[in-house]
Protein backbone atom coordinates (compact mmCIF):
# COMPACT_ATOMS: atom_id res chain seq x y z
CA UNK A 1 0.00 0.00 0.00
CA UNK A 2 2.85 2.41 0.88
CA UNK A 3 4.49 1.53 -2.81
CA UNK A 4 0.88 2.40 -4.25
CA UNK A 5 0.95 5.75 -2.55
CA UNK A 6 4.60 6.24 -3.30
CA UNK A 7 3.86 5.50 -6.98
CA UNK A 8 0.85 8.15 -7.24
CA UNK A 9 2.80 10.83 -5.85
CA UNK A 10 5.63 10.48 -7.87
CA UNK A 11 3.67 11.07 -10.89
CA UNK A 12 0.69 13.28 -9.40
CA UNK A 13 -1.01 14.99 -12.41
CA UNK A 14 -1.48 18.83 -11.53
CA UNK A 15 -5.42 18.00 -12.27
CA UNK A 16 -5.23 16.18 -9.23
CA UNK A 17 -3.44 18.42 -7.08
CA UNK A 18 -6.00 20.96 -7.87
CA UNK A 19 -8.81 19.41 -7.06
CA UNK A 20 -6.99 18.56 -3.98
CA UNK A 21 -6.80 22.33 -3.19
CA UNK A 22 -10.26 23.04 -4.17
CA UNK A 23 -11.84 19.80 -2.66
CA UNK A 24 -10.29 20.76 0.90
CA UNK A 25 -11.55 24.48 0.64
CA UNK A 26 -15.05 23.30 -0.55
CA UNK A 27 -15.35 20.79 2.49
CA UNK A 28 -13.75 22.97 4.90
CA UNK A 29 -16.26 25.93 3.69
CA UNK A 30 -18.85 23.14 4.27
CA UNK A 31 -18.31 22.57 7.86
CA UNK A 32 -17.39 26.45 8.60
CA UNK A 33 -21.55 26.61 8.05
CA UNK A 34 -22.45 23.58 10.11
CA UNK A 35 -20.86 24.70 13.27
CA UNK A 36 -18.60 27.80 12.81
CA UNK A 37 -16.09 29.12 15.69
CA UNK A 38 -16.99 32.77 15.63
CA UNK A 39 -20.63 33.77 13.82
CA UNK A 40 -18.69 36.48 11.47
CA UNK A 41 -21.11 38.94 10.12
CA UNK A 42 -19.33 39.29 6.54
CA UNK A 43 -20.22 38.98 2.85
CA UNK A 44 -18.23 35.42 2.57
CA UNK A 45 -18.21 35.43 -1.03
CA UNK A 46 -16.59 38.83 -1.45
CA UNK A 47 -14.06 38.43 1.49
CA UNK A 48 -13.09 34.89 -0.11
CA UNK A 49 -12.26 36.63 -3.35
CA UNK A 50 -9.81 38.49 -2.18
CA UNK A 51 -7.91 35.72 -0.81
CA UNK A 52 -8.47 33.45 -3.35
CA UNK A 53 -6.70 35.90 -6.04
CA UNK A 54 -4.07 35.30 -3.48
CA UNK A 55 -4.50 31.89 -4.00
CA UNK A 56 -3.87 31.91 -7.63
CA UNK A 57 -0.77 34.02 -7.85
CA UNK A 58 0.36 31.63 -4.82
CA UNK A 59 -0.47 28.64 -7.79
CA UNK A 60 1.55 30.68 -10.54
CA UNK A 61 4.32 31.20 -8.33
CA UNK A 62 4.88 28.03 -7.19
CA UNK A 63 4.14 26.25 -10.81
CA UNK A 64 7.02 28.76 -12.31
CA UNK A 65 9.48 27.52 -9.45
CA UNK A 66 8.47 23.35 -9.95
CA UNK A 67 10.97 22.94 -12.61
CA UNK A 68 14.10 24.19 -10.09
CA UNK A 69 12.39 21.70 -7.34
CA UNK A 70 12.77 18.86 -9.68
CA UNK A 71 15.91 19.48 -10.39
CA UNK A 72 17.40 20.09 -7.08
CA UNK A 73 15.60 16.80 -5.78
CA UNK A 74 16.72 14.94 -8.62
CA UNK A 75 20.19 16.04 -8.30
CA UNK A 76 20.11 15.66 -4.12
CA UNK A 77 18.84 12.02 -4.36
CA UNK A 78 21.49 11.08 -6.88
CA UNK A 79 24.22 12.39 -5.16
CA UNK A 80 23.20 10.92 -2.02
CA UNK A 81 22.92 14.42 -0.76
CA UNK A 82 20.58 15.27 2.54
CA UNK A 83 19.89 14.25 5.80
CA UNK A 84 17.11 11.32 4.63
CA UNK A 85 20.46 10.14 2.27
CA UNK A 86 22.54 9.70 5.02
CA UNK A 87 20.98 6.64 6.85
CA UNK A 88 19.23 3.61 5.75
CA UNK A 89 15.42 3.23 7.19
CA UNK A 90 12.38 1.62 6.95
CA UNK A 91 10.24 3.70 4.13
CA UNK A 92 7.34 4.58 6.64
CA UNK A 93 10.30 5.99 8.89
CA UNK A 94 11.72 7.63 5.50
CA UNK A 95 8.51 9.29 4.97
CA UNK A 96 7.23 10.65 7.94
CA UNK A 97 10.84 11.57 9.09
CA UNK A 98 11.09 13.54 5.58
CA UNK A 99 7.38 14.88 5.92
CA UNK A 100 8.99 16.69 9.30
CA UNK A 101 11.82 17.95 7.84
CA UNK A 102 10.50 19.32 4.82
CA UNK A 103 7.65 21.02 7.72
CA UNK A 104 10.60 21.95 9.60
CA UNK A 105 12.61 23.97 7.14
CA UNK A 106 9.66 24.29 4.23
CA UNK A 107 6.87 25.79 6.49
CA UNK A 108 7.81 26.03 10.38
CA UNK A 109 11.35 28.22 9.74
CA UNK A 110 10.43 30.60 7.00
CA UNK A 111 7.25 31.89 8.70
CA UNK A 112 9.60 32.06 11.91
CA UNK A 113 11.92 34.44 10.49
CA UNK A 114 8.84 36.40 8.27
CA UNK A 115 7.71 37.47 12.18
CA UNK A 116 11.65 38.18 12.65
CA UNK A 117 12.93 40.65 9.97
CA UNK A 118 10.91 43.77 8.91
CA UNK A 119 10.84 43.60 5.28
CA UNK A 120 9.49 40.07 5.04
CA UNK A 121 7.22 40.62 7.88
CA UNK A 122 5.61 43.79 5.48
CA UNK A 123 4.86 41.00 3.15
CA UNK A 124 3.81 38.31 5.62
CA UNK A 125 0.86 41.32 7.27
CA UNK A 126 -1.28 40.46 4.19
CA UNK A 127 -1.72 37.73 5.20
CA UNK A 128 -2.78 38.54 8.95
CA UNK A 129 -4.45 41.52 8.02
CA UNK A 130 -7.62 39.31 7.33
CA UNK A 131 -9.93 40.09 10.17
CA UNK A 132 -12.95 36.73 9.14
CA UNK A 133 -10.43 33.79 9.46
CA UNK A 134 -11.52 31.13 7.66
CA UNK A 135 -10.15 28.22 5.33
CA UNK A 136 -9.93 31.14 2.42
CA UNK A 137 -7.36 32.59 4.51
CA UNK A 138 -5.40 29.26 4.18
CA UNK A 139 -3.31 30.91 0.97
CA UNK A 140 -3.97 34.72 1.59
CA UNK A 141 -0.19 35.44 0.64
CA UNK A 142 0.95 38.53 -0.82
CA UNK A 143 3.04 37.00 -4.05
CA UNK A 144 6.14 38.40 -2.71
CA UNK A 145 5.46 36.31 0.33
CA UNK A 146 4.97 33.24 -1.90
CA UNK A 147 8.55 33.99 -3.49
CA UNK A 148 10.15 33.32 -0.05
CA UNK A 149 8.35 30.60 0.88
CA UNK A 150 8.56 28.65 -2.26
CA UNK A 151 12.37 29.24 -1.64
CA UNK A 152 12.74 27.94 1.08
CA UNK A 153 10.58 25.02 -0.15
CA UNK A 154 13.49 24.59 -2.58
CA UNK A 155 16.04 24.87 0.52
CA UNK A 156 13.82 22.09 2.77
CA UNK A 157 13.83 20.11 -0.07
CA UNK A 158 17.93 20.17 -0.74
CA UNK A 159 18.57 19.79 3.00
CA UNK A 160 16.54 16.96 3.54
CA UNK A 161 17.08 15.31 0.17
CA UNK A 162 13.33 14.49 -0.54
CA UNK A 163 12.47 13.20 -3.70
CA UNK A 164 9.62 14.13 -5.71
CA UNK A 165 7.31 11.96 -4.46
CA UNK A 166 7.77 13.00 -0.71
CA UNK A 167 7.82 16.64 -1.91
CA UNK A 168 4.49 16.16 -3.92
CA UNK A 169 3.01 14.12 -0.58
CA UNK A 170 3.75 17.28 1.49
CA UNK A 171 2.39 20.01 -0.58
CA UNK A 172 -1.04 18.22 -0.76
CA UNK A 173 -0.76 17.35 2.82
CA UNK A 174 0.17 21.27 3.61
CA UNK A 175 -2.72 22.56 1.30
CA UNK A 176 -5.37 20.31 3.13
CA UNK A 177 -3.61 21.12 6.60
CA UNK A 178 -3.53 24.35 6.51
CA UNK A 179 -7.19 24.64 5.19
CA UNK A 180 -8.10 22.92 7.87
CA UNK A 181 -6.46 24.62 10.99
CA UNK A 182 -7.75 28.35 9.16
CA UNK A 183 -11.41 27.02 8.94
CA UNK A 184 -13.68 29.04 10.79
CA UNK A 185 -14.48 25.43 12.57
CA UNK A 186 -15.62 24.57 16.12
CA UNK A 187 -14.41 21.24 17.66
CA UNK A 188 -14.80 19.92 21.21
CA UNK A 189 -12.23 21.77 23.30
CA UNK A 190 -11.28 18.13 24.40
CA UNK A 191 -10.57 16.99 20.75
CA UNK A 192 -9.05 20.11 19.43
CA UNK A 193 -6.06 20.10 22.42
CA UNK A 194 -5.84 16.65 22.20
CA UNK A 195 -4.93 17.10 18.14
CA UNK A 196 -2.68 20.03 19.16
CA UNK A 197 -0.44 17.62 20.60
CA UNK A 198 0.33 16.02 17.76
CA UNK A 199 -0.96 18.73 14.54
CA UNK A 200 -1.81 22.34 14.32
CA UNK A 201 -5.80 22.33 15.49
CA UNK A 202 -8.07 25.26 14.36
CA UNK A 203 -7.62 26.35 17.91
CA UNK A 204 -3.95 26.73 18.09
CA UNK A 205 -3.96 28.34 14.51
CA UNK A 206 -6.18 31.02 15.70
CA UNK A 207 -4.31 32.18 18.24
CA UNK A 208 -1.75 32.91 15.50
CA UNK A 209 -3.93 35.89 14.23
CA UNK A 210 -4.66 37.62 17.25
CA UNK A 211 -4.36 41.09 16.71
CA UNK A 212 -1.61 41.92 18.10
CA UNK A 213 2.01 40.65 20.29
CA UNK A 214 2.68 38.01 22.05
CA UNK A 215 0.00 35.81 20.51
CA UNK A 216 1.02 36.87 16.75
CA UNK A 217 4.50 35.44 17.27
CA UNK A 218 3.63 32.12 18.54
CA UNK A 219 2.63 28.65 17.12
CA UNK A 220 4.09 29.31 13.71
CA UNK A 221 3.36 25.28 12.79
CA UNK A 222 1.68 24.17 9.50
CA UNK A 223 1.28 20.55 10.05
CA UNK A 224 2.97 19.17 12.83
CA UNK A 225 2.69 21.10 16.40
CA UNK A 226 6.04 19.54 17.68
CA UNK A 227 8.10 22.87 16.76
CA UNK A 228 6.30 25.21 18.40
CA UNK A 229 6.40 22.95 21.56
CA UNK A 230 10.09 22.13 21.31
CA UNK A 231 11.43 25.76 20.15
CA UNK A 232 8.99 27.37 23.20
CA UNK A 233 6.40 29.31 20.48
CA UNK A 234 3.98 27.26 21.65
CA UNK A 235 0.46 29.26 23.13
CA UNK A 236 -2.63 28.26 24.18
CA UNK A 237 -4.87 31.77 24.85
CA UNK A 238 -8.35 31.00 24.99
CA UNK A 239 -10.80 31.45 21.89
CA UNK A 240 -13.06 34.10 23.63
CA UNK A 241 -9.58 36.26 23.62
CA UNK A 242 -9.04 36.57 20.93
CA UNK A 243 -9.45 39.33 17.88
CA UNK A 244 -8.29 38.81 14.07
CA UNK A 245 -6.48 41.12 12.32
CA UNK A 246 -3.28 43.79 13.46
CA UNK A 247 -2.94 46.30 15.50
CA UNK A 248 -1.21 48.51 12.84
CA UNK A 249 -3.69 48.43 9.90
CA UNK A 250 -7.31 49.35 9.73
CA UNK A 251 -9.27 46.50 9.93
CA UNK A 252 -11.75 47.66 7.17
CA UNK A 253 -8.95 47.52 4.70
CA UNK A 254 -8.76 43.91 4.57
CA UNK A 255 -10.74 43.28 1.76
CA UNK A 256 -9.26 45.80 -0.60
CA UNK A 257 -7.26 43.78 -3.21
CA UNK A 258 -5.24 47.28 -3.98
CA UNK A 259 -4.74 48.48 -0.72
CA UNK A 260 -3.25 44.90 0.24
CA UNK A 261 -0.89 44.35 -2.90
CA UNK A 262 0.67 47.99 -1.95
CA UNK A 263 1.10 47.56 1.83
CA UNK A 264 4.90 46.09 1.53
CA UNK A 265 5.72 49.47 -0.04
CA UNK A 266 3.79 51.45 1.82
CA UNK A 267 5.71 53.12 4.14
CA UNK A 268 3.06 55.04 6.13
CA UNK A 269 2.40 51.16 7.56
CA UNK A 270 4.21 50.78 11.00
CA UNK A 271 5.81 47.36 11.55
CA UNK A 272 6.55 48.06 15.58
CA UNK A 273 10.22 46.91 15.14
């Protein structure tokens, strides 16, 4: 069965992978209805326009940079180049060891240092200038944003030494992820802490997007929760506390597509650093 999945993913058509993105934003939408976290009082089609033109340019972005992937995991697995490369395993230890890498350095470490240094912060506030998180807000990335992060994509995948299978098997499993820990979702408080052991819940998402310090700088995870944990960004502030959006922008500028593209440039926008 693991050869089966290994064998799809290395030769994923980008059909697929599509209606993997759509098919987790229609579900999660789904749910967000049934039994919502916060009752938003928003026009949900016109807020999730905005962020899914974010979503596309995030698509274009990372389609023009899946050639250089390729090639650097082509060229890392046949030079035996990479931490998965240095030491025989079991493949079930291969993958899920590789899956937490590539979270590690891919996802975890770039959004780190986006909360760390000023200029790619500017681009990362699109992002969590959104004040009606839901699973639209999954890919609301400013395209300059997406440039880093499909960087360091490139860098997770070169340090680790993941081939293209593995690399393919995370992207869908960070598309559905993160969907799923930005839907505007309720879960038993029971069920969501016990996930945030082990993934990033809705819950500890959330408290990513508060509107302001400490909370904004904590529980940077995509999939797995274990970084935040180990590296001490870890924070559990109750729901009721919490209020989307930053400090530093007017909330009712979230949903203007022009206002949003400019604010890296802008430089009437305080950063607080």
């Amino acid at each position: 069965m693991l050869e089966n999945l290994i064998e799809y993913f290395n030769q994923i058509p980008s059909t697929h992978r599509a209606l993997i993105l759509a098919g987790g934003i229609t579900l999660f939408w789904i749910i967000e209805g049934a039994v919502p976290l916060f009752s938003f009082s928003y026009h949900k089609w016109k807020h999730a326009a905005v962020n899914l033109f974010f979503t596309a340019t995030t698509i274009v972005i990372n389609f023009a940079f899946a050639l250089v992937i390729v090639k650097a995991s082509d060229w890392a697995v046949a030079g035996k180049f990479g931490v998965l490369q240095m030491f025989e395993m079991p493949t079930w230890v291969f993958m899920i060891g590789g899956l937490m890498l590539l979270d590690l350095v891919g996802a975890w470490f770039i959004h780190f240092i986006e909360h760390k240094i000023k200029i790619l912060w500017k681009f990362h506030m699109v992002h969590h200038a959104d004040t009606h998180v839901d699973t639209t807000t999954a890919n609301r990335h400013h395209p300059g944003e997406s440039v880093f992060r499909v960087v360091f994509t490139l860098i997770g995948v070169v340090v680790c030494g993941a081939p293209m299978w593995l690399v393919m098997l995370y992207q869908s499993l960070s598309a559905v992820f993160s969907q799923f820990n930005h839907a505007n979702i309720r879960l038993p408080l029971w069920l969501d802490t016990a996930i945030s052991y082990v993934i990033v819940s809705p819950n500890m998402h959330k408290v990513h997007h508060h509107y302001m310090r400490p909370q904004t700088d904590s529980n940077y995870g995509n999939i797995f929760s274990i970084w935040d944990r180990l590296f001490g960004t870890f924070d559990a502030t109750p729901m009721e506390n919490l209020r989307y959006g930053l400090d530093v922008l007017d909330d009712s500028t979230d949903e203007s597509l022009a206002y949003q593209l400019k604010v890296p440039f802008d430089k009437s926008v305080k950063t607080d650093y």
